[in-house]
Protein backbone atom coordinates (compact mmCIF):
# COMPACT_ATOMS: atom_id res chain seq x y z
CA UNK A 1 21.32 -45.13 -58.14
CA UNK A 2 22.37 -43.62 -61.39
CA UNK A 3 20.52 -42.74 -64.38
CA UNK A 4 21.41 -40.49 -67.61
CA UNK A 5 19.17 -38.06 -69.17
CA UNK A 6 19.92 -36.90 -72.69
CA UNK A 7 18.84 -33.36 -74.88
CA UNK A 8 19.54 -33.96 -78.94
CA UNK A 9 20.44 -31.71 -80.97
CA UNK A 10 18.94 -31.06 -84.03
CA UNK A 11 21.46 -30.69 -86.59
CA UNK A 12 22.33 -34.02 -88.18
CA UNK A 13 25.05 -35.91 -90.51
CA UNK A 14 23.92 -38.95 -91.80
CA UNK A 15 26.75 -42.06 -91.92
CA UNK A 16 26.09 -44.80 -94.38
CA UNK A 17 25.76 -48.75 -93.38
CA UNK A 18 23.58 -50.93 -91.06
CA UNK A 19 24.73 -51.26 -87.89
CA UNK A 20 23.30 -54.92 -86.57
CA UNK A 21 22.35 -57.60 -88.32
CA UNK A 22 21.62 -61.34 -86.04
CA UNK A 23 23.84 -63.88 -87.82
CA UNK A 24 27.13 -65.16 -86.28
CA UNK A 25 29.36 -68.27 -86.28
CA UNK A 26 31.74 -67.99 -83.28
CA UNK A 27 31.52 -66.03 -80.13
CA UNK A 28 28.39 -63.94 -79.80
CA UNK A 29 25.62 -65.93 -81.25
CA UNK A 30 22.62 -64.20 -82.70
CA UNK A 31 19.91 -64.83 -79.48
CA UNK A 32 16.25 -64.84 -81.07
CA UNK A 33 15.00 -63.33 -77.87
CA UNK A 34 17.30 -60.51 -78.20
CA UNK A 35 16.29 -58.54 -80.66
CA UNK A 36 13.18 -57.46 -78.25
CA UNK A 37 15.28 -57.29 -75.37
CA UNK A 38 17.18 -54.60 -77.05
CA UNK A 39 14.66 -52.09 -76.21
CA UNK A 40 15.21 -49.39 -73.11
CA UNK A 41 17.85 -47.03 -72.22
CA UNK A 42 21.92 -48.48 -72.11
CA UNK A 43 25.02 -46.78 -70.75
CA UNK A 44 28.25 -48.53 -72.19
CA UNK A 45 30.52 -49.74 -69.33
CA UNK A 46 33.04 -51.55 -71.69
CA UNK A 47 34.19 -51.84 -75.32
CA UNK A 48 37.18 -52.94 -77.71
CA UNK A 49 38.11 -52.95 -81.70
CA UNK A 50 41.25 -53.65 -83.01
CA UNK A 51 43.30 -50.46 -81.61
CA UNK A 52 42.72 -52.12 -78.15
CA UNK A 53 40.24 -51.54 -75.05
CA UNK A 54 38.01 -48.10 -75.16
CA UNK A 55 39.07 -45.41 -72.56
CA UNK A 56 35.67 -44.64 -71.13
CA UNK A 57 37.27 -42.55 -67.94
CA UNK A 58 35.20 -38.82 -68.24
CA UNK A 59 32.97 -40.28 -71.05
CA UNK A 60 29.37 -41.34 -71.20
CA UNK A 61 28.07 -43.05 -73.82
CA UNK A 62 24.51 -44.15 -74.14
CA UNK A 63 21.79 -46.15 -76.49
CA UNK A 64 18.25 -46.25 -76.07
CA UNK A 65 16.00 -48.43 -78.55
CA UNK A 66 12.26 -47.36 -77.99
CA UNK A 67 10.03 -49.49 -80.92
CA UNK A 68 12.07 -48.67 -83.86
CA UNK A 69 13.52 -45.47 -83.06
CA UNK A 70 17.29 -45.24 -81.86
CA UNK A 71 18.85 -42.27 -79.75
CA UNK A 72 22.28 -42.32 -78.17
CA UNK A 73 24.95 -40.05 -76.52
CA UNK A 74 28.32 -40.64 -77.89
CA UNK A 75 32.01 -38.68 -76.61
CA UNK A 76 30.97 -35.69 -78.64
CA UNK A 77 27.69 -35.68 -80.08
CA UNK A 78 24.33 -37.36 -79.96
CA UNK A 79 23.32 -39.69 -82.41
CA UNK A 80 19.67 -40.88 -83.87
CA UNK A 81 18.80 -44.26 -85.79
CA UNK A 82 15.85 -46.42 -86.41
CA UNK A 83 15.50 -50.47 -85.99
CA UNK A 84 14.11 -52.87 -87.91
CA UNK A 85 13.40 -56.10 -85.68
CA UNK A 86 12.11 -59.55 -87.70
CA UNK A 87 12.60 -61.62 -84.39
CA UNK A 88 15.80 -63.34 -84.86
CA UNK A 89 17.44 -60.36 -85.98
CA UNK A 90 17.95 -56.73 -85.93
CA UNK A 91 18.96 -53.89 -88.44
CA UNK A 92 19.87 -50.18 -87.26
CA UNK A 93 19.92 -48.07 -90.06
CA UNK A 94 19.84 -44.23 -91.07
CA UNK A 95 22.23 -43.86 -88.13
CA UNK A 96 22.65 -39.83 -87.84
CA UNK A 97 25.25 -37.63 -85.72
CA UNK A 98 24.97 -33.89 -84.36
CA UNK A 99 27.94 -32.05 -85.76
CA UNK A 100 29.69 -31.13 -82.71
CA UNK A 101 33.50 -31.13 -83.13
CA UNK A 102 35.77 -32.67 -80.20
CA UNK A 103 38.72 -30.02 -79.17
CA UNK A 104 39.95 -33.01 -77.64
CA UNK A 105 41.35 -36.02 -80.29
CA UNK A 106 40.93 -38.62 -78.00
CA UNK A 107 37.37 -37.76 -77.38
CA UNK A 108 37.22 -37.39 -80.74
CA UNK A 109 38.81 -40.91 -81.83
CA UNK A 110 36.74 -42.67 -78.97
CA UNK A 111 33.59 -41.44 -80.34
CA UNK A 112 34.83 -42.48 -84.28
CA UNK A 113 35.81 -46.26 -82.69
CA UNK A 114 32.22 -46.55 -80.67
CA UNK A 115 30.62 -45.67 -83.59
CA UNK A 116 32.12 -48.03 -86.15
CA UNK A 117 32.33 -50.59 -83.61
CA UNK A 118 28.36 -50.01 -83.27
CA UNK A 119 28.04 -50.19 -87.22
CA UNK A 120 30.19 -53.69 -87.79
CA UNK A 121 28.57 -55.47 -85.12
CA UNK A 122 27.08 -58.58 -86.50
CA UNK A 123 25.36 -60.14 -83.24
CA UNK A 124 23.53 -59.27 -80.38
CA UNK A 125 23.02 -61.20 -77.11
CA UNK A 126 21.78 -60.56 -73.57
CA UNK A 127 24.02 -62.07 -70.73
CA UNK A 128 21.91 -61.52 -67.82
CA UNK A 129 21.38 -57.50 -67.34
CA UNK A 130 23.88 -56.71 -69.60
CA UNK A 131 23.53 -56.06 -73.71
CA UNK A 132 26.17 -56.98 -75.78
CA UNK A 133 26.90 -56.43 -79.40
CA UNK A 134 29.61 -58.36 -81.14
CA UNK A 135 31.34 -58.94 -84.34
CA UNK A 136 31.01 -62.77 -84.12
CA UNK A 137 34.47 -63.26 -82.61
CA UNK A 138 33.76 -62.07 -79.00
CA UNK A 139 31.84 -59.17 -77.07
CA UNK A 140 32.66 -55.35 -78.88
CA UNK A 141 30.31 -53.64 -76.96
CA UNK A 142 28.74 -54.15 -73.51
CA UNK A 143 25.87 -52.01 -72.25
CA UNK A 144 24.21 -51.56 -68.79
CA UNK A 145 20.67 -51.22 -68.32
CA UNK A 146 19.78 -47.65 -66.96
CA UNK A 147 17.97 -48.13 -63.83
CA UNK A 148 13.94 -47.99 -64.77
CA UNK A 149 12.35 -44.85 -62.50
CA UNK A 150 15.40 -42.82 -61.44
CA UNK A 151 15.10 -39.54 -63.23
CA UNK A 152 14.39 -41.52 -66.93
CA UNK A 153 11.11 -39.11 -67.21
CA UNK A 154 9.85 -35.53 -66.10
CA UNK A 155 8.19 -36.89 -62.91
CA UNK A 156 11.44 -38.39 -61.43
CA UNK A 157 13.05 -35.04 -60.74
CA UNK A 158 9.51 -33.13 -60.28
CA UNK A 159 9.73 -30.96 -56.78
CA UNK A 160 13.04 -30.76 -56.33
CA UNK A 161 15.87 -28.52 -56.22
CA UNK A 162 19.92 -28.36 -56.67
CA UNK A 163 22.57 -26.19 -55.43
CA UNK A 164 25.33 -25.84 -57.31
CA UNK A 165 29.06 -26.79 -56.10
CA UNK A 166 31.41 -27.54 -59.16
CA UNK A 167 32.20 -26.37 -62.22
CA UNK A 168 34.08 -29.09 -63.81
CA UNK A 169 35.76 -28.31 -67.31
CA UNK A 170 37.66 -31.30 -68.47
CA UNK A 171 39.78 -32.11 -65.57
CA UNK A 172 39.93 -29.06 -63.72
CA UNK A 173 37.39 -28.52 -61.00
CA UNK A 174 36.13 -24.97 -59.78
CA UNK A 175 34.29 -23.77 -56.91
CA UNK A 176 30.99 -22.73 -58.05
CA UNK A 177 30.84 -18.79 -57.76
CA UNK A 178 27.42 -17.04 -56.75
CA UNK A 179 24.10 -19.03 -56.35
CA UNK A 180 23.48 -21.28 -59.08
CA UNK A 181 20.78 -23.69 -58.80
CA UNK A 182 18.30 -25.76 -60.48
CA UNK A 183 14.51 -26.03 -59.84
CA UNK A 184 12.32 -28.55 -61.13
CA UNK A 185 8.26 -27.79 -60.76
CA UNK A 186 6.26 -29.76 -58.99
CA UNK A 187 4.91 -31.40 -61.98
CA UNK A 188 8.35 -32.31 -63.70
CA UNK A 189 7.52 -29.93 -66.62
CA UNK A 190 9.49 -26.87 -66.50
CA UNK A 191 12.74 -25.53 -64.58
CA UNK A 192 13.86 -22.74 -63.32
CA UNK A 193 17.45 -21.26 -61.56
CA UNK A 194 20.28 -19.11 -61.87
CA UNK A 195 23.59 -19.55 -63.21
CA UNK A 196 25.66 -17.74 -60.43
CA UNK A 197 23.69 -14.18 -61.07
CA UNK A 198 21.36 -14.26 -63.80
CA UNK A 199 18.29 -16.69 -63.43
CA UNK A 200 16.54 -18.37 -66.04
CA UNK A 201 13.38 -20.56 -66.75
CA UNK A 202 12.45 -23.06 -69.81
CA UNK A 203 10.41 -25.88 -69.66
CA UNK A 204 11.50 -29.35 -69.09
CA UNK A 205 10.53 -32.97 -70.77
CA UNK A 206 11.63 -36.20 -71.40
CA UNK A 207 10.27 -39.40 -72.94
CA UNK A 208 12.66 -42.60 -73.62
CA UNK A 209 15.70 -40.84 -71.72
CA UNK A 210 16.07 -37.96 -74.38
CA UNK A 211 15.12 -34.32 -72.57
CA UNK A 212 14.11 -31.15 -73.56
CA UNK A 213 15.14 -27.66 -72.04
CA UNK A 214 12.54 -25.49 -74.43
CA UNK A 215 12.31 -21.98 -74.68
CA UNK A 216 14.73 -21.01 -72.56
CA UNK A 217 14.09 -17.43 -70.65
CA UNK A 218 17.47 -15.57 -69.46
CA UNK A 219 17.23 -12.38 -67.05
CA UNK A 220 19.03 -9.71 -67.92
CA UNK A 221 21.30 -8.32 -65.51
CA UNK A 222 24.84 -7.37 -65.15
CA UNK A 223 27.30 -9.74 -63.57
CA UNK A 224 30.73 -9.73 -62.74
CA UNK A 225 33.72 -10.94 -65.34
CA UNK A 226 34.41 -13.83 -63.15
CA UNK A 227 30.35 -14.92 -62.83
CA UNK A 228 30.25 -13.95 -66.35
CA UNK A 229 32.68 -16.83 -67.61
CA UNK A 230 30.92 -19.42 -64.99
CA UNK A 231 27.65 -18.60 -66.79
CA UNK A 232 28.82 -18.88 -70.48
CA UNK A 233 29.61 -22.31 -69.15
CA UNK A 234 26.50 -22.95 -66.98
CA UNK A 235 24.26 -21.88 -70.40
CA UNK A 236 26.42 -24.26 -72.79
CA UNK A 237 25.89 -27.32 -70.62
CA UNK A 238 22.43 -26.66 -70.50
CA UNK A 239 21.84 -26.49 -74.49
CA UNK A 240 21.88 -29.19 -76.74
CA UNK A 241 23.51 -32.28 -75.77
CA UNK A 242 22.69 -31.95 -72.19
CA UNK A 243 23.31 -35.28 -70.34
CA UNK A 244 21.84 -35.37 -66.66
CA UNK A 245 23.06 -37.91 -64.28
CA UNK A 246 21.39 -38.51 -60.31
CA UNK A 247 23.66 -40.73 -57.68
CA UNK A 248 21.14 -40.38 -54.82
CA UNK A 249 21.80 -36.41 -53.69
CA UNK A 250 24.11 -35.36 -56.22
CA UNK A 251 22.87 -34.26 -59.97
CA UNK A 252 25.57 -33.85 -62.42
CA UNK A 253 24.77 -32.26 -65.58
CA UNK A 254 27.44 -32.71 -68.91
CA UNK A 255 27.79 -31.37 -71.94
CA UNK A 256 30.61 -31.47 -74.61
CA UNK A 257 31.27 -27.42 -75.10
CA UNK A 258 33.76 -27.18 -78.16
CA UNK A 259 34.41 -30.81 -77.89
CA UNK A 260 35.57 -30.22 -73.92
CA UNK A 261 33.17 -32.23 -71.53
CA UNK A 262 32.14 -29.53 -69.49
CA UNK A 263 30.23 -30.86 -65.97
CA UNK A 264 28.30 -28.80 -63.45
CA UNK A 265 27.88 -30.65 -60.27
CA UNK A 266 24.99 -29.92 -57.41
CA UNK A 267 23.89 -30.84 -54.70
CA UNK A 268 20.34 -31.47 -53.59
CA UNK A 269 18.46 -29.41 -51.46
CA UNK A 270 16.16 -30.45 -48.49
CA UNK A 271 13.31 -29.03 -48.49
């Protein structure tokens, strides 16, 4: 079972254009039915422009439509919309980006193809579970539902608690060091846990798969170089951007730190 969980930022860049309309003479055909079926949380599993298939090993990529607001994770940063919906069609306009830059280019370029991919798609159809957005010449874009109840709100990782086992920054994985750990309160609102010495608190929401870590308490204590540098990490994947991800008794949290996708990976723990 996997589901995504995702913190915006709040800094914003607004890109020009529409991003859907419904009409279409080949391929994808603009579905009536679709433009209401667009609403929930999506994880891209496929895409393609005219450079070729995307490259969506290490990335996550995500769309949620929730009435007529729009939220998304792309390579780099998050991105916020809003949709217009007339029944046979839909519009997503005032399409906005956090201002995170990508250290890595190809990060960087996927994240510039989803997102004018997203913005010359023409069509929209549902084929069975899946979402699809085209150009009118084929399927661009291909989304997964996120699976309803698994960690999509506060109360689906209320009570329980993570060890922490990897440090994963790009493609190089490291043995957590010290005992770092999540905590979620038995009412899914707050968190608390340490990063490998120093241990922290904030409280904890979500609504329509975005989440919020708020005011965010750190200990202060001294810790060793090498916890040090695991912490910096631990604290930068935990700040805006975070993505959270559940596959039964693993919880991997990722966040793009200098335009590096930075993962911490735990384990859960029996109570």
């Amino acid at each position: 079972m996997r589901t995504h969980i995702a913190l915006l930022a709040s800094a914003v860049v607004v890109l020009s254009g529409s991003l859907l309309s419904g009409c279409a003479s080949s391929g994808i055909g603009s579905d009536p039915t679709a433009a209401s079926a667009l609403a929930g949380d999506w994880t891209l599993v496929s895409g393609a422009d005219d450079a070729g298939d995307f490259d969506l090993a290490g990335s996550t990529i995500t769309l949620t439509v929730d009435d007529d607001a729009v939220t998304g994770r792309a390579p780099c940063n998050s991105y916020t919309g809003t949709a217009a919906n007339d029944g046979a069609a839909v519009t997503f306009s005032q399409l906005s980006t956090t201002e995170a830059a990508c250290r890595v280019q190809a990060l960087m370029d996927l994240e510039q193809r989803y997102i004018a991919a997203l913005g010359s798609a023409t069509a929209v159809r549902v084929d069975g579970a899946a979402l699809e957005l085209g150009d009118g010449s084929g399927p661009v874009l291909r989304f997964q539902p996120v699976v309803e109840g698994a960690a999509s709100d506060s109360a689906d990782l209320a009570g329980t608690a993570w060890t922490l086992g990897t440090v994963m920054n790009g493609d190089v994985a490291s043995a957590a060091i010290g005992s770092g750990s999540l905590t979620f309160s038995p009412d899914g609102l707050s968190v608390t846990g340490s990063a490998g010495c120093r241990t922290f608190g904030a409280g904890f929401a979500t609504a329509g798969g975005v989440a919020t870590l708020s005011g965010l308490d750190v200990a202060h204590q001294a810790c060793t170089d090498e916890t040090a540098a695991q912490e910096d990490s631990v604290f930068a994947v935990l700040g805006d951007g975070l993505m959270l991800t559940r596959e039964g008794d693993t919880l991997t949290a990722t966040n793009a730190v200098g335009g590096v996708p930075v993962s911490l990976v735990y384990s859960f723990q029996a109570s």
